[in-house]
N, C-alpha and C. Protein backbone atom coordinates (compact mmCIF):
# COMPACT_ATOMS: atom_id res chain seq x y z
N UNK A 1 85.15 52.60 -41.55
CA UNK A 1 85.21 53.95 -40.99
C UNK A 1 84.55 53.95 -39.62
N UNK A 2 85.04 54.46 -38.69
CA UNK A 2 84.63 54.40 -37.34
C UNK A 2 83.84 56.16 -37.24
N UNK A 3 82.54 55.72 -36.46
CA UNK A 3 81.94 57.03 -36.54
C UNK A 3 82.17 56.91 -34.77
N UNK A 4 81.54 57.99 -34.37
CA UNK A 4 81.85 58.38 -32.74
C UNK A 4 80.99 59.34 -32.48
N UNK A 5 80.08 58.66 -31.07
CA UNK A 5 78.67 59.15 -30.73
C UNK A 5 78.90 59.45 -29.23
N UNK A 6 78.91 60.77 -29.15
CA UNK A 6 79.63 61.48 -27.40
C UNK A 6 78.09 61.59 -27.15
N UNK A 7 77.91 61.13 -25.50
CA UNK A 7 76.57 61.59 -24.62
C UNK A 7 77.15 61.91 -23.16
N UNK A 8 76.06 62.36 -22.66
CA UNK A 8 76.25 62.49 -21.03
C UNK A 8 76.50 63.87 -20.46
N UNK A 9 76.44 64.79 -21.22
CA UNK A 9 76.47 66.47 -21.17
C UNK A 9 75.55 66.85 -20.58
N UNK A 10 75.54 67.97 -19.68
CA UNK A 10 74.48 68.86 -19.24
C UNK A 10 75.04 69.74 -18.18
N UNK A 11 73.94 70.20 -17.69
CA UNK A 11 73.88 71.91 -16.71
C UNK A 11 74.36 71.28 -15.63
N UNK A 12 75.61 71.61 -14.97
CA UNK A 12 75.83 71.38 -13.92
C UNK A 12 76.21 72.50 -12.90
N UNK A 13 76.21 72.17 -11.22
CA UNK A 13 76.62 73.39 -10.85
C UNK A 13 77.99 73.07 -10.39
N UNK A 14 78.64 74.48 -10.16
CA UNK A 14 80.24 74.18 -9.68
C UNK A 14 80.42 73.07 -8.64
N UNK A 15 81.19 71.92 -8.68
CA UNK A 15 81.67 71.11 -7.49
C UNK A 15 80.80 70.33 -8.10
N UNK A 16 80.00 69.80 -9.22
CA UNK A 16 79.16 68.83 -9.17
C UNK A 16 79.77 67.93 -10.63
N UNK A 17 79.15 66.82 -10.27
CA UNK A 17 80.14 65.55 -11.61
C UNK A 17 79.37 65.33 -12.58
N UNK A 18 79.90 64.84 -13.49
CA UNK A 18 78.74 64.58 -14.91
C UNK A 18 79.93 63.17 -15.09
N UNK A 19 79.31 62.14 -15.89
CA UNK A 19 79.70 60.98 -16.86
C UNK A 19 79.75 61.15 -18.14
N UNK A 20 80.84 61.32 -18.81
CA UNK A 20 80.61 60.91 -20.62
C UNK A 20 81.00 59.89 -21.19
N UNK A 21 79.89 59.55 -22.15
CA UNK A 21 79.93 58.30 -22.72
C UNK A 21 80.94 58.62 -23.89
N UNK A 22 81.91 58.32 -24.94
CA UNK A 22 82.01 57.62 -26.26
C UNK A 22 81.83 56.55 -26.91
N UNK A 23 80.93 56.28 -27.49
CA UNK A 23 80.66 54.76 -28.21
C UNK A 23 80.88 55.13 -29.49
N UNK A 24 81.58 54.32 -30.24
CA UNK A 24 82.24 53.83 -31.37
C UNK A 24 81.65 52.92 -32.19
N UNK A 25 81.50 52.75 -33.89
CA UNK A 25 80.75 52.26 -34.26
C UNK A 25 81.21 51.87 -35.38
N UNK A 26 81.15 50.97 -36.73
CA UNK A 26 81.53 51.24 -37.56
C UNK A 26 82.76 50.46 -38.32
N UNK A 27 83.85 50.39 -37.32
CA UNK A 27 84.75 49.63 -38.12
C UNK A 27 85.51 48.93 -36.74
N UNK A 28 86.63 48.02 -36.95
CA UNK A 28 87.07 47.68 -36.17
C UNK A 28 88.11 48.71 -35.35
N UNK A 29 87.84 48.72 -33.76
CA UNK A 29 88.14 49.94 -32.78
C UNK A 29 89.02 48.92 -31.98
N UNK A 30 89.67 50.40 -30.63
CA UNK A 30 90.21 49.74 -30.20
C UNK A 30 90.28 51.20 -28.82
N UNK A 31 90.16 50.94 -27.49
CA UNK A 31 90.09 52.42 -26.72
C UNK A 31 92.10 52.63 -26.91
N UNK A 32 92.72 52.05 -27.32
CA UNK A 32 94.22 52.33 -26.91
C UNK A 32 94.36 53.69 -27.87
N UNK A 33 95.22 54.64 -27.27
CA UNK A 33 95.11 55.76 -28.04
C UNK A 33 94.00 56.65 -28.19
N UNK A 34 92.53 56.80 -27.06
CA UNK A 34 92.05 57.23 -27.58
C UNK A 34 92.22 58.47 -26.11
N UNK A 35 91.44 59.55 -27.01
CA UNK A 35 91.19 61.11 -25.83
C UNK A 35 89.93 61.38 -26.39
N UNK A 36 89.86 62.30 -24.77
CA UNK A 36 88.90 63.27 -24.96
C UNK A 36 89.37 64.74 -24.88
N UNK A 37 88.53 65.26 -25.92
CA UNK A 37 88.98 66.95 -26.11
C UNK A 37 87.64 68.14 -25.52
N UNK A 38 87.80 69.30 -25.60
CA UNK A 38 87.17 69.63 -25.31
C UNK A 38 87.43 71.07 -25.48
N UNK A 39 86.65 72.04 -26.39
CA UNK A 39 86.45 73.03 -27.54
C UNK A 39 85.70 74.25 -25.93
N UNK A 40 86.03 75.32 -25.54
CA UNK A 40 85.34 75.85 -25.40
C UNK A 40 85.09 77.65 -26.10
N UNK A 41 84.12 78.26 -25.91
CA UNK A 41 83.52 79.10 -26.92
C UNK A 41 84.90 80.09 -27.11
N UNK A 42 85.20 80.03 -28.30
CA UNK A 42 86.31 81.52 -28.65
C UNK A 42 87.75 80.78 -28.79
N UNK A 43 88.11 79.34 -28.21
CA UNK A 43 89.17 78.91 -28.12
C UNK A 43 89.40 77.68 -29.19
N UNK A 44 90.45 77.00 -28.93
CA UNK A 44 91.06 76.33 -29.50
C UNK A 44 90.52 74.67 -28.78
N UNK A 45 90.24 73.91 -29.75
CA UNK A 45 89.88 72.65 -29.16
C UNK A 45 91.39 72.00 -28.61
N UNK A 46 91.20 71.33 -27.17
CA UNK A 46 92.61 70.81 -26.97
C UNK A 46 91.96 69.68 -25.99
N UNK A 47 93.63 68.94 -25.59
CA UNK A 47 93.17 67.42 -25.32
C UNK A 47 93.24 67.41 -24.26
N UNK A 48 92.37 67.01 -23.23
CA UNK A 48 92.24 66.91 -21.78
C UNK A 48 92.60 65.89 -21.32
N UNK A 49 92.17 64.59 -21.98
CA UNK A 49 92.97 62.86 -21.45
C UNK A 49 92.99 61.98 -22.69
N UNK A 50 93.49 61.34 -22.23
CA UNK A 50 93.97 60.18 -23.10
C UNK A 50 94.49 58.80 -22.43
N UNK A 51 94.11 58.27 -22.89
CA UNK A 51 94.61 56.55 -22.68
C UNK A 51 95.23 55.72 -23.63
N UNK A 52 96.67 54.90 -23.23
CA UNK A 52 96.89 54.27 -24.21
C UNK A 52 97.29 52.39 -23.29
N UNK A 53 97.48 51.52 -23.77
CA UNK A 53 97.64 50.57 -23.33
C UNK A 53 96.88 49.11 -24.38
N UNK A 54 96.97 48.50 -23.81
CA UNK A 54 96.29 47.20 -24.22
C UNK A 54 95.89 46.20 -23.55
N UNK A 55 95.05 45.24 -23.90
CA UNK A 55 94.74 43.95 -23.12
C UNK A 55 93.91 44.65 -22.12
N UNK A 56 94.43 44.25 -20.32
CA UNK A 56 93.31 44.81 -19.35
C UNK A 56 94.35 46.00 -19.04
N UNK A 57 95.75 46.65 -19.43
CA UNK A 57 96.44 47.79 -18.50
C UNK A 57 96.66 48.68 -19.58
N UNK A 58 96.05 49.43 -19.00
CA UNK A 58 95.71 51.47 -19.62
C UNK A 58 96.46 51.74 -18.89
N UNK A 59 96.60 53.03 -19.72
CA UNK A 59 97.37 54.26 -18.73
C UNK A 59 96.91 55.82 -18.98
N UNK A 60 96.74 56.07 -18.06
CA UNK A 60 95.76 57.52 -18.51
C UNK A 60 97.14 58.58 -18.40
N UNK A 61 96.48 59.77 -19.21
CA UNK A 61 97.14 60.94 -19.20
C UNK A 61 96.18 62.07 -18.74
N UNK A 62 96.96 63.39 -18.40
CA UNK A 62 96.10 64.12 -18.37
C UNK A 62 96.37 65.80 -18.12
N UNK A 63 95.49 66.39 -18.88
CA UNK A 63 96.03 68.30 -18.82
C UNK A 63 96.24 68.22 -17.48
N UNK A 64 96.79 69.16 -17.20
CA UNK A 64 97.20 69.95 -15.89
C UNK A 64 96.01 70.42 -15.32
N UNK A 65 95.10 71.02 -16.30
CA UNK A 65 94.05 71.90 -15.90
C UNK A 65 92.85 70.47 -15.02
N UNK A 66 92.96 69.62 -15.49
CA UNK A 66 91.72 68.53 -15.14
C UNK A 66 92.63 67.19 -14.40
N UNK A 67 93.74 67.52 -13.91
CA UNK A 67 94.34 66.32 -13.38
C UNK A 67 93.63 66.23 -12.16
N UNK A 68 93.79 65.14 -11.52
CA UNK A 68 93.12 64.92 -10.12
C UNK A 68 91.54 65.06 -10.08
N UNK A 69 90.67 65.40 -10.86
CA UNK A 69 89.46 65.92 -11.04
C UNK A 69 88.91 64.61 -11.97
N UNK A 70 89.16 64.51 -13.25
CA UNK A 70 88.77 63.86 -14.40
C UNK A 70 89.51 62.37 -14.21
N UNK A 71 88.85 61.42 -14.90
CA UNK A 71 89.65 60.26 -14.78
C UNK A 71 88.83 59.42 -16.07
N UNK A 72 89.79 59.01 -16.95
CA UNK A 72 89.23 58.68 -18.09
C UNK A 72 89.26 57.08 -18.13
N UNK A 73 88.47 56.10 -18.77
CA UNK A 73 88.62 54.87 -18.71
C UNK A 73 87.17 54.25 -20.26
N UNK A 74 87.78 53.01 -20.23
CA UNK A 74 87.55 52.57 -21.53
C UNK A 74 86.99 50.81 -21.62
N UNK A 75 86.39 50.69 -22.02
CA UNK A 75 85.73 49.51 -22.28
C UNK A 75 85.91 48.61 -23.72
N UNK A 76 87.13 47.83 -24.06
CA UNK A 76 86.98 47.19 -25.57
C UNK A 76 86.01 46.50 -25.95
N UNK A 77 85.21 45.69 -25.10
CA UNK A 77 84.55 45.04 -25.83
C UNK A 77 83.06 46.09 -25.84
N UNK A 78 82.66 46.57 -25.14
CA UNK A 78 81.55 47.95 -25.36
C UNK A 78 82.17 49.22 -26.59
N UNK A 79 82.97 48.65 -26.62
CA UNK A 79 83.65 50.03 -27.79
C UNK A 79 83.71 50.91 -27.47
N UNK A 80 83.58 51.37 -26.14
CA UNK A 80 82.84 52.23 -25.25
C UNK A 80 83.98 53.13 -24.62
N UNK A 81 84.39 54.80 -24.27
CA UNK A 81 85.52 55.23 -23.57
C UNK A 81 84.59 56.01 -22.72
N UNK A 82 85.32 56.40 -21.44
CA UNK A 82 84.09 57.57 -20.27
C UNK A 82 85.48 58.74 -20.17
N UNK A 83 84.84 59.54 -19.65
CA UNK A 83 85.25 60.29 -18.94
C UNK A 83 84.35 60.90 -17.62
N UNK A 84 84.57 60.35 -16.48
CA UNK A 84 84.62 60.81 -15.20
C UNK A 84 84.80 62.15 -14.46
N UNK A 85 83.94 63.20 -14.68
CA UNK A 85 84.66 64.55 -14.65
C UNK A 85 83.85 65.03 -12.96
N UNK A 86 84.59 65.25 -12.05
CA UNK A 86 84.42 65.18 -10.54
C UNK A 86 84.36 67.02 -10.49
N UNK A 87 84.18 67.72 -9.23
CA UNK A 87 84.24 68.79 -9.11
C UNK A 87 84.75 69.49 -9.98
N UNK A 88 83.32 69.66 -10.97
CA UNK A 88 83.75 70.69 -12.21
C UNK A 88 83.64 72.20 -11.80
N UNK A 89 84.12 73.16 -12.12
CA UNK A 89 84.08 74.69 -12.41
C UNK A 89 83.50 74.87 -13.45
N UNK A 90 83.52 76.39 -13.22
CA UNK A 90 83.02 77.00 -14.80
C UNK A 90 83.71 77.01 -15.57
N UNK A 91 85.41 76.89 -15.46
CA UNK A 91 86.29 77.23 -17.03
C UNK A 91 85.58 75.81 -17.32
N UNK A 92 85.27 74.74 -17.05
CA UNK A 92 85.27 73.24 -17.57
C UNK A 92 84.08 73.26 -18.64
N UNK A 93 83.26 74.49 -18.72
CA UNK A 93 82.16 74.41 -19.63
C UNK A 93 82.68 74.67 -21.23
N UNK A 94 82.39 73.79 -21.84
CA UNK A 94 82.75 73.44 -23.50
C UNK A 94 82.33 72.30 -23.68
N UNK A 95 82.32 72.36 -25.08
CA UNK A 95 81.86 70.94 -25.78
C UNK A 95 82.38 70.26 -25.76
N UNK A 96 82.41 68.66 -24.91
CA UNK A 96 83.62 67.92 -25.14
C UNK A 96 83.13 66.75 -26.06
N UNK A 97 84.36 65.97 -26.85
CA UNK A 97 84.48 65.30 -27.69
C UNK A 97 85.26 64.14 -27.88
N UNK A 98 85.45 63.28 -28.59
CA UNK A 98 86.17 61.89 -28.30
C UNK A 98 86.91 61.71 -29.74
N UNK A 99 87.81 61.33 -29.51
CA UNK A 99 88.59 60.96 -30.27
C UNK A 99 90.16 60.76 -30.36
N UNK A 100 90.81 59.90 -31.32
CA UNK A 100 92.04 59.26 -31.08
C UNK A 100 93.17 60.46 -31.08
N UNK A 101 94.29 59.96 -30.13
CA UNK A 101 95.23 60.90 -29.90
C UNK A 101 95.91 61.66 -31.81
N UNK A 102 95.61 61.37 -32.15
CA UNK A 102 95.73 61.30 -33.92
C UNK A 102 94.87 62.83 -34.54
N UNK A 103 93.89 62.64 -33.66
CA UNK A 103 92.80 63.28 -33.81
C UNK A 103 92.18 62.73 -35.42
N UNK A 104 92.50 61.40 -36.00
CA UNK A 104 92.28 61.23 -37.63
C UNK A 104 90.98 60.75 -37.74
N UNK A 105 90.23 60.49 -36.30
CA UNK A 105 88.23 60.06 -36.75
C UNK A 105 87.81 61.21 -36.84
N UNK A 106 86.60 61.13 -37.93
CA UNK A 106 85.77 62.38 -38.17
C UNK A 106 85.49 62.74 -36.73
N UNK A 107 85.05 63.63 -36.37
CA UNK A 107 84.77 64.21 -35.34
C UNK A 107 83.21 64.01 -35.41
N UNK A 108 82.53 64.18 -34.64
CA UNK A 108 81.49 63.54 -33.52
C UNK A 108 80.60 64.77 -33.46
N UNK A 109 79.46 64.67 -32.91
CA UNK A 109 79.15 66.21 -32.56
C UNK A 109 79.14 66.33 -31.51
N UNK A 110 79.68 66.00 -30.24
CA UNK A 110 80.29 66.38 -29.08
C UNK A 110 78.52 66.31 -28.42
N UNK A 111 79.43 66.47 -26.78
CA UNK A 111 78.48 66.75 -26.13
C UNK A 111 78.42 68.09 -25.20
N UNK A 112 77.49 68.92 -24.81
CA UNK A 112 77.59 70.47 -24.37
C UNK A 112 77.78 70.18 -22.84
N UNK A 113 78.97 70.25 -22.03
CA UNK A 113 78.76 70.57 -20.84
C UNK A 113 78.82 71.94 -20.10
N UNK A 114 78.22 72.42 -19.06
CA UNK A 114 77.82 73.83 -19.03
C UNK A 114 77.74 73.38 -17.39
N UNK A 115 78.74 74.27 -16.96
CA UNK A 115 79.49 74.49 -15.27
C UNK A 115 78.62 75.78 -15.02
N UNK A 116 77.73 76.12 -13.94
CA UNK A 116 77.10 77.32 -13.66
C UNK A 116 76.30 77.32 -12.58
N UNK A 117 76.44 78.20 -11.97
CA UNK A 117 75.04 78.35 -10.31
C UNK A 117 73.89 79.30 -11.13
């Protein structure tokens, strides 16, 4: 069973970047297929990026809302996925979270990012 441990959240102000970690643990992983989502208060959790590929060539995807901004990337042998999130706003504040395009790993307890002057 693969568990999934999101870090790298915090208070940021508009136009400013944060790093998130996913590290993976647990069973044998793999970053192909995996996203990050991201829940904010009152809404519906939905998927912001994703990567699928193998070996050393990924291919990222990405919402409309965070294209050009966010840039997601992945590490196999760290077990490790980021997300890169560049001139954030305030809609960008929610909990974001990691997991496979499947959405079938337990879920994580995310990490809180919070866009605000």
């Amino acid at each position: 069973q693969v568990h999934l441990v999101e870090s790298g959240g915090g208070l940021v102000q508009p136009g400013g970047s944060l790093r998130l970690s996913c590290a993976a643990s647990g069973s044998i992983f793999s970053i192909n297929a995996m996203g990050w989502y991201r829940q904010a208060p009152g809404k519906q959790r939905e998927l912001v990026a994703s990567i699928t590929g193998r070996g050393f060539t990924y291919t990222a995807n990405y919402a409309e809302s965070v294209k050009g901004r966010f840039t997601m990337s992945g590490d196999n042998a760290k077990t490790t996925v980021f997300l890169q999130m560049n001139s954030l706003k305030p809609e960008d504040t929610a909990v974001y979270y990691c997991n496979n395009v499947q959405a079938s790993i337990s879920w994580g307890q995310g990490t809180q990012v919070t866009v605000s002057s």
